[in-house]
N, C-alpha and C. Protein backbone atom coordinates (compact mmCIF):
# COMPACT_ATOMS: atom_id res chain seq x y z
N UNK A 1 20.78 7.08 -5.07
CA UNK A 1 19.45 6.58 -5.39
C UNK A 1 18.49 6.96 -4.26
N UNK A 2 17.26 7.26 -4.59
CA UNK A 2 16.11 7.99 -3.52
C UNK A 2 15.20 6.97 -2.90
N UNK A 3 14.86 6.93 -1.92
CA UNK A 3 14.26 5.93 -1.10
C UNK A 3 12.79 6.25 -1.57
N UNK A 4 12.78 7.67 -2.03
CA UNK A 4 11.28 7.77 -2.24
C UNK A 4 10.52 7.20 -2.88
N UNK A 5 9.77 7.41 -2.78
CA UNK A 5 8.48 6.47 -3.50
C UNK A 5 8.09 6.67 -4.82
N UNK A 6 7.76 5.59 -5.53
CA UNK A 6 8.09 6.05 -7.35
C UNK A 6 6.27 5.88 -7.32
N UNK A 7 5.57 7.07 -8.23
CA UNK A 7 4.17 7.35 -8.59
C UNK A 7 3.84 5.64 -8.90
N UNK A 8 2.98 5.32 -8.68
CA UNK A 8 1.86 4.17 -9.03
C UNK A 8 0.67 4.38 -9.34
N UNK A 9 -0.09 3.67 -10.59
CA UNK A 9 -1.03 4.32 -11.07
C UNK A 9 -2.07 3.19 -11.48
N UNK A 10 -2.81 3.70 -11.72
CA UNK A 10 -4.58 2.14 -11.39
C UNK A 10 -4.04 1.90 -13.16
N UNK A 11 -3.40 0.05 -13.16
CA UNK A 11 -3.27 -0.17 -14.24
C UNK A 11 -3.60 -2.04 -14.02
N UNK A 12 -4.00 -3.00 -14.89
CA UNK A 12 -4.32 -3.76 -14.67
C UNK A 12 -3.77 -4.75 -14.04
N UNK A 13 -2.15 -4.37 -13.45
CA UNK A 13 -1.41 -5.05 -12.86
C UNK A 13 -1.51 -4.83 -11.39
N UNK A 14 -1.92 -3.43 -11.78
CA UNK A 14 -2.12 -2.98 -9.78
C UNK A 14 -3.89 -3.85 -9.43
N UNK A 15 -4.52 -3.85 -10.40
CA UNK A 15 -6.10 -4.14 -9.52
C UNK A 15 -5.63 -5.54 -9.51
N UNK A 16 -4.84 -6.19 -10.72
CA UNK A 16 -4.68 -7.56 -9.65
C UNK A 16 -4.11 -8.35 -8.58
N UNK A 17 -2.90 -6.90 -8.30
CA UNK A 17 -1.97 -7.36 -7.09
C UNK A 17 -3.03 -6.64 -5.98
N UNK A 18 -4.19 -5.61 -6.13
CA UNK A 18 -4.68 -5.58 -5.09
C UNK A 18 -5.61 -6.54 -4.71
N UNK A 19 -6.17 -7.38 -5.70
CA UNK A 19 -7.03 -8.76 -5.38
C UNK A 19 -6.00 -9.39 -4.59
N UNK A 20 -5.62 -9.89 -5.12
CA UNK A 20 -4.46 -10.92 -4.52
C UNK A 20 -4.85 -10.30 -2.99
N UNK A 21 -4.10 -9.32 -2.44
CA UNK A 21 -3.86 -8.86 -1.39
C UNK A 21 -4.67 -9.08 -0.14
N UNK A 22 -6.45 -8.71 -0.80
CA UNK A 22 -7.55 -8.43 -0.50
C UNK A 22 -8.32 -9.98 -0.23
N UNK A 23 -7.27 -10.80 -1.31
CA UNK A 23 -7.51 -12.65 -0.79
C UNK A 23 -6.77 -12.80 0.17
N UNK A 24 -6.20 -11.97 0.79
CA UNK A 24 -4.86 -12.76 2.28
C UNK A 24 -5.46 -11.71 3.07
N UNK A 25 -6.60 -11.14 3.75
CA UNK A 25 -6.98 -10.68 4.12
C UNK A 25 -8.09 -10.82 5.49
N UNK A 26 -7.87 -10.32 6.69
CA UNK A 26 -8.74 -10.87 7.34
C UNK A 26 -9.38 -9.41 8.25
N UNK A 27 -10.44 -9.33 8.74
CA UNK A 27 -10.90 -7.96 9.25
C UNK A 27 -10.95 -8.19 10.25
N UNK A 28 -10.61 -7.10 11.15
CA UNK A 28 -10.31 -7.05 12.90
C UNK A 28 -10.82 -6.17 13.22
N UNK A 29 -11.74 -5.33 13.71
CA UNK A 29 -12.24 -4.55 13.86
C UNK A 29 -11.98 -3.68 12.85
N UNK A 30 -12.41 -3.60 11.93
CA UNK A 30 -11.88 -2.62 10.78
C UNK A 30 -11.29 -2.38 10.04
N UNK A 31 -9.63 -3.36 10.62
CA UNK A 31 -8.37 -3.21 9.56
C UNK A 31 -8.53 -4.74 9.42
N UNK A 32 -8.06 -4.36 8.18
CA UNK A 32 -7.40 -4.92 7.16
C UNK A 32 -6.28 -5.98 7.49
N UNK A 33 -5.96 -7.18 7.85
CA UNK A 33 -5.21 -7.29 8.51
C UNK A 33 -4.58 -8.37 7.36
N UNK A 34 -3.69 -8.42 6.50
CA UNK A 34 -2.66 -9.02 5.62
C UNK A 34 -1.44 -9.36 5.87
N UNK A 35 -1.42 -11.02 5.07
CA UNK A 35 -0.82 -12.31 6.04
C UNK A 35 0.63 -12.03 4.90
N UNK A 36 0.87 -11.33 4.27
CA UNK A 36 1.52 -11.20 3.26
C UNK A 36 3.10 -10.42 3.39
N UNK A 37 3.49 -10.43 4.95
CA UNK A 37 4.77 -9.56 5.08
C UNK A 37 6.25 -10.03 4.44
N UNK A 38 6.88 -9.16 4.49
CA UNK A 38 7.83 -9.41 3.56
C UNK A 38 9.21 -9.81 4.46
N UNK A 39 8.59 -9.99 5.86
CA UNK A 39 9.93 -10.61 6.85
C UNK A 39 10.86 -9.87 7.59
N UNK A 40 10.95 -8.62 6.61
CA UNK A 40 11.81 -7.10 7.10
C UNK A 40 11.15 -6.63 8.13
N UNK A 41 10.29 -5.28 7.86
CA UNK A 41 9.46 -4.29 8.02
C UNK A 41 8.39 -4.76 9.29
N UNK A 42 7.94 -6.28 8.78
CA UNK A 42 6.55 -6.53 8.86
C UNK A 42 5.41 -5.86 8.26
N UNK A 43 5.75 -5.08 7.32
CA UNK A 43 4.59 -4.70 6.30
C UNK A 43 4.06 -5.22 5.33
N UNK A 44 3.20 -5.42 4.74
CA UNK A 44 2.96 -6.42 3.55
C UNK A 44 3.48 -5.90 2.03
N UNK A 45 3.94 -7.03 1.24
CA UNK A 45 4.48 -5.82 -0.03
C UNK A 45 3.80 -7.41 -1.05
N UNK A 46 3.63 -6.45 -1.87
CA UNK A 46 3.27 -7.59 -2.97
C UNK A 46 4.24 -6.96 -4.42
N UNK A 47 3.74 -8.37 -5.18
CA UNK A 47 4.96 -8.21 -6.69
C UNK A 47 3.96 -7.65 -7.43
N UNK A 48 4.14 -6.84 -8.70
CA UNK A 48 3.58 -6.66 -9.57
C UNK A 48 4.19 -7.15 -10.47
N UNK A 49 3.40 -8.04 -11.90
CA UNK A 49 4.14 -8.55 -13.00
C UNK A 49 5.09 -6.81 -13.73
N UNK A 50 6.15 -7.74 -14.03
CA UNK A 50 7.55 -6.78 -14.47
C UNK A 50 8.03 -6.24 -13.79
N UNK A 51 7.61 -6.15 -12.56
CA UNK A 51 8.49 -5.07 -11.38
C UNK A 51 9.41 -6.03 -10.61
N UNK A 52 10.68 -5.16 -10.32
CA UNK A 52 11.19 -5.58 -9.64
C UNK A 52 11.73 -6.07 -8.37
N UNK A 53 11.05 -5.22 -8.23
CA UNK A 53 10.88 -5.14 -6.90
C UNK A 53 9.32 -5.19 -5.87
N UNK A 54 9.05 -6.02 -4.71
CA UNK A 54 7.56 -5.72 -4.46
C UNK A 54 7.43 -4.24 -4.09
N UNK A 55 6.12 -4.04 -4.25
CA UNK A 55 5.49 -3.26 -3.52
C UNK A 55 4.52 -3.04 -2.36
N UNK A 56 4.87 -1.88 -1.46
CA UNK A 56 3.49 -2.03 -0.40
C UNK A 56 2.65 -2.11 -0.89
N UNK A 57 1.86 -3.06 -0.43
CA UNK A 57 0.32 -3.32 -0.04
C UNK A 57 -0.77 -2.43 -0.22
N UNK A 58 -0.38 -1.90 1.43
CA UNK A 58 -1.31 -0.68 1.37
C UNK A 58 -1.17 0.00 0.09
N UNK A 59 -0.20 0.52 -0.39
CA UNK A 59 -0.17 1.55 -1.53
C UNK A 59 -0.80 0.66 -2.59
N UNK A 60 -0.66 0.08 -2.71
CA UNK A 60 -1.06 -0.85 -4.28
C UNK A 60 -2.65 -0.54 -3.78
N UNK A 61 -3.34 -1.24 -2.85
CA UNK A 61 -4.91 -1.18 -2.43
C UNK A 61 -5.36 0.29 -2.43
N UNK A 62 -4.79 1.02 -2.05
CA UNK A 62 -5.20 2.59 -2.41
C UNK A 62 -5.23 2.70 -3.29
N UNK A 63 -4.39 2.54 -4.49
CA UNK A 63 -4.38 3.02 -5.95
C UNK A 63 -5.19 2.27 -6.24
N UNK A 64 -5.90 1.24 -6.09
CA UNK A 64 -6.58 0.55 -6.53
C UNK A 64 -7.82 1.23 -6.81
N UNK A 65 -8.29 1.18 -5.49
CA UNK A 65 -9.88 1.75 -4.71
C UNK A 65 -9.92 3.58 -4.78
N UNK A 66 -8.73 4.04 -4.42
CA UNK A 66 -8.61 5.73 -4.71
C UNK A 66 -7.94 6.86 -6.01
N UNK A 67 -7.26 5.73 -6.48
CA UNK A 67 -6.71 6.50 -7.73
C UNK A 67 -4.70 6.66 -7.58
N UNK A 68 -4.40 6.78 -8.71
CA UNK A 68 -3.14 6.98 -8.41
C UNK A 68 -2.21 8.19 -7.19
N UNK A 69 -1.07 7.70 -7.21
CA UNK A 69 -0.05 8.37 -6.23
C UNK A 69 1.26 8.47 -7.10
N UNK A 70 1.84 9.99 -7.28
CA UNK A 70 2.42 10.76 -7.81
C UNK A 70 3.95 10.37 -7.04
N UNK A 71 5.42 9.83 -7.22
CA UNK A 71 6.64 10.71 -7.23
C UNK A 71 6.36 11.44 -5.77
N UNK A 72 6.74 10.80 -4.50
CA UNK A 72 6.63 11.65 -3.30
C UNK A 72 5.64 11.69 -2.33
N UNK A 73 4.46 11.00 -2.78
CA UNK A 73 3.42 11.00 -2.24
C UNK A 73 3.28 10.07 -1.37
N UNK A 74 3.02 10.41 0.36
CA UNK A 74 3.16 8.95 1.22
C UNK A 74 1.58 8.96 1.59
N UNK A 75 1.80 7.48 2.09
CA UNK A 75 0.60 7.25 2.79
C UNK A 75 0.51 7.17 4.53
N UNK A 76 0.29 8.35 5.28
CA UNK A 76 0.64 7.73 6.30
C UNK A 76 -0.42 6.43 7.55
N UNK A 77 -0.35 5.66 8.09
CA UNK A 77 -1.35 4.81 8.67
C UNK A 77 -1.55 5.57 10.26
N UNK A 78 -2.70 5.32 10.05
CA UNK A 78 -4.08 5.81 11.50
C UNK A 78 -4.29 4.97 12.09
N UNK A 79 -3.67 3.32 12.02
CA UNK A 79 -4.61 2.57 13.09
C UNK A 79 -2.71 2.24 13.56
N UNK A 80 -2.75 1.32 14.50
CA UNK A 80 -1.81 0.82 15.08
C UNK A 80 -1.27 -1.06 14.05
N UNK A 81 -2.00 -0.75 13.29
CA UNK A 81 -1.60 -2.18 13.08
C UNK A 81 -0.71 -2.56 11.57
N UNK A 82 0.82 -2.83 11.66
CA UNK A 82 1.27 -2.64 10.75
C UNK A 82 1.16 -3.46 9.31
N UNK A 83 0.35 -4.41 9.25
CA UNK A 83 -0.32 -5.29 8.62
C UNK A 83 -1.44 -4.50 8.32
N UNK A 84 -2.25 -3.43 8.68
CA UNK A 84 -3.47 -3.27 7.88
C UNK A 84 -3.28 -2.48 6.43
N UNK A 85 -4.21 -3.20 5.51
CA UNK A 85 -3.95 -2.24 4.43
C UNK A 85 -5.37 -1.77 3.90
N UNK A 86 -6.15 -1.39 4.96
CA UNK A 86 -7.60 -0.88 4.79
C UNK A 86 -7.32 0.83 4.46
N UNK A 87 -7.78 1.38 2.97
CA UNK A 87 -7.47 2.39 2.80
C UNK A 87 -8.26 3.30 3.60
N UNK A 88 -9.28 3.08 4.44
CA UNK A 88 -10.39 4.30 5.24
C UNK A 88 -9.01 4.40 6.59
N UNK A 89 -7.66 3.52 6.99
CA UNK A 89 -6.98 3.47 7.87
C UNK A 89 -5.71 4.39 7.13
N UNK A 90 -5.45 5.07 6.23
CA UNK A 90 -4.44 5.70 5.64
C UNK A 90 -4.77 7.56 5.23
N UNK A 91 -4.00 7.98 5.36
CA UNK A 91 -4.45 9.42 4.55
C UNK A 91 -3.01 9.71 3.79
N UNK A 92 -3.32 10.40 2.78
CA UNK A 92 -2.59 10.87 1.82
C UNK A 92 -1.77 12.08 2.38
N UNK A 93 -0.26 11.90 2.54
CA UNK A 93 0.42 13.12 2.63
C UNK A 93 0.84 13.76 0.89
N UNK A 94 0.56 14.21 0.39
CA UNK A 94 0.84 14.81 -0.60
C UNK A 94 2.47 15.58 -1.00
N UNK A 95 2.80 15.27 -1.47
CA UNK A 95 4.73 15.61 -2.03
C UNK A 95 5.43 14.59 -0.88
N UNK A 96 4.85 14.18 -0.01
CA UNK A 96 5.42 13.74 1.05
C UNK A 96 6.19 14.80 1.94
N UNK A 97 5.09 16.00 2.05
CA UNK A 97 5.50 16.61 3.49
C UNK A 97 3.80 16.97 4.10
N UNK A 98 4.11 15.97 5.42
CA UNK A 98 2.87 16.12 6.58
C UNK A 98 2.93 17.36 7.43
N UNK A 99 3.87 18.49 6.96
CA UNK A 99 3.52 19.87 7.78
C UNK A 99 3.93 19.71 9.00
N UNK A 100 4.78 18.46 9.35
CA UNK A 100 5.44 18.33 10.87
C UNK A 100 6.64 19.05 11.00
């Protein structure tokens, strides 16, 4: 089974797990800073109704505000703070290779 990341796409379950998100939310100079971690990681993941599993945060709030993410596609984060899920703090690696 693949760790990768399964496509997510702007559907009415994602704009409301990104509300949600965007209600546990507090701004720190910029980021995004969400009270919502999942205890592991320290990243924030939220549920979507029928899924089984949560999902990141950040990714859900991107698809939200930017449009869907394809099967492979990462997001990598620009600020230091692993709680932010401010999408102007993320850029899109595409297939999920950053050319490193």
């Amino acid at each position: 089974m693949s760790n990768e990341p399964k496509s997510l796409t702007q559907t009415p379950d994602v704009f409301d797990a990104a509300r949600r998100v965007l209600a546990r939310t507090t701004d720190e100079d910029g980021c995004l800073l969400c009270d919502m971690t999942d205890g592991g990681t320290g990243r924030p993941r939220v549920n979507l109704r029928g899924s089984t599993r949560p999902h990141m945060a950040a990714r859900v709030v991107w698809v939200a505000e930017r449009g869907p993410l394809v099967q492979g596609d990462r997001l990598r984060r620009l600020c230091a703070n692993l709680t932010c899920v401010n999408p102007a703090h993320y850029v899109l690696i595409v297939g999920g290779s950053d050319g490193a």
